[in-house]
Protein backbone atom coordinates (compact mmCIF):
# COMPACT_ATOMS: atom_id res chain seq x y z
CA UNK A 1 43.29 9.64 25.68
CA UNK A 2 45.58 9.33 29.06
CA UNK A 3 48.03 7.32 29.27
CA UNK A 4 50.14 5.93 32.24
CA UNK A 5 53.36 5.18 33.58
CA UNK A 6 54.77 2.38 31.74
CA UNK A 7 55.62 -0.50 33.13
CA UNK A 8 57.88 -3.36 32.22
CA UNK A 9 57.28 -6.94 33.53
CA UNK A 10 56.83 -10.04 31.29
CA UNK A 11 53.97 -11.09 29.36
CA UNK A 12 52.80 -15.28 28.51
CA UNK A 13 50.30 -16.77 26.92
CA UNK A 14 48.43 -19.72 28.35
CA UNK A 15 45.92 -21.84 27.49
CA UNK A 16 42.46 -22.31 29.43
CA UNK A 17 39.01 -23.77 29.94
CA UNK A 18 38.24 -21.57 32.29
CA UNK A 19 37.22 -18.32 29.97
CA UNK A 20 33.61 -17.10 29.94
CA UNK A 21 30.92 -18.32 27.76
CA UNK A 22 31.47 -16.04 23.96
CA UNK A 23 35.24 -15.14 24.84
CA UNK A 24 38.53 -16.99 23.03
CA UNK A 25 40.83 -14.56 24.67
CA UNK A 26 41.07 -12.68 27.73
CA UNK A 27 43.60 -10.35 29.20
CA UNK A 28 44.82 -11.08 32.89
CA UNK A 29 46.98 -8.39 34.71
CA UNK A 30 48.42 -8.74 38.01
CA UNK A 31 50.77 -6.35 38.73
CA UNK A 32 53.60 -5.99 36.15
CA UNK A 33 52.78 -9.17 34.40
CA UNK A 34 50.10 -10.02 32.02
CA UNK A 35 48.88 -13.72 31.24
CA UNK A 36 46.37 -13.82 27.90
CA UNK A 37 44.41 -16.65 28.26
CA UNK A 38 43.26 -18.16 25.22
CA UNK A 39 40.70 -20.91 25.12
CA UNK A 40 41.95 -24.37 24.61
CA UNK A 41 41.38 -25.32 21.02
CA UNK A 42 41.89 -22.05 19.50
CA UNK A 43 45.13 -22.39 18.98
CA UNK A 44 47.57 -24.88 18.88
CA UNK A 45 50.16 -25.88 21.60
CA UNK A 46 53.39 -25.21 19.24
CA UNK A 47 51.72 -21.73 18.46
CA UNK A 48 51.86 -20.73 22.21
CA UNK A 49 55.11 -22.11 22.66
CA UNK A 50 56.13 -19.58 20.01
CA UNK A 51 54.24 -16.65 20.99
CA UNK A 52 56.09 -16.99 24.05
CA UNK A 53 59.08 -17.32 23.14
CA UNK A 54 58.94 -13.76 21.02
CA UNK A 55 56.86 -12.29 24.13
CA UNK A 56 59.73 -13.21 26.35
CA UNK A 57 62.64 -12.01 24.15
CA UNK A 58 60.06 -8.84 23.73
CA UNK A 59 60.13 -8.35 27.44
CA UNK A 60 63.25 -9.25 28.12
CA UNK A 61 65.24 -6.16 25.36
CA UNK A 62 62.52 -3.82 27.01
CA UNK A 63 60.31 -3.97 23.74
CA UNK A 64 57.13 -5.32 25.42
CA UNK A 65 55.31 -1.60 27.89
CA UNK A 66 52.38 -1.70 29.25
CA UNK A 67 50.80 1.20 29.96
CA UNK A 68 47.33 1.64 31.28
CA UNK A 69 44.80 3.88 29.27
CA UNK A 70 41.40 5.51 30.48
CA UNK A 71 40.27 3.81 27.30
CA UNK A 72 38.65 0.29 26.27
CA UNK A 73 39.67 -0.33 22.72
CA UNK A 74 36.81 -0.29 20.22
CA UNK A 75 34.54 -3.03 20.16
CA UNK A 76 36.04 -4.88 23.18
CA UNK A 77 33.24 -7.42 24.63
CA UNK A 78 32.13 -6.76 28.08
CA UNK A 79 33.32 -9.59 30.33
């Protein structure tokens, strides 16, 4: 496996009706910033507000890296 540069930037999690027919959760990455939508009803609006605030004190102390691999993770569904 190859792996990138890391990258800092922030990362949020938001909620949507917008996701594809079979998928709860989808990854969005523009740039240094990723958004993972979840599909509105899987999870509760207290549970996001939560998630975010750990993903943003994880971002902010340098805890939360991307980094790009040449590899899907096994079993990820096609989009």
């Amino acid at each position: 496996m190859s792996v990138g540069k890391a990258q800092t930037g922030s990362a949020r999690i938001v909620l949507s009706d917008l996701l594809p027919d079979g998928r709860n959760v989808v990854e969005v990455v523009r740039g240094d910033d990723t958004v993972i939508c979840v599909r509105r009803g899987e999870m509760s609006e207290a549970l996001v507000d939560e998630f975010n605030q750990h993903l943003a004190h994880a971002t902010r102390s340098g805890c939360w890296l991307r980094a790009e691999t040449d590899e899907e993770p096994a079993g990820h569904p096609p989009l």
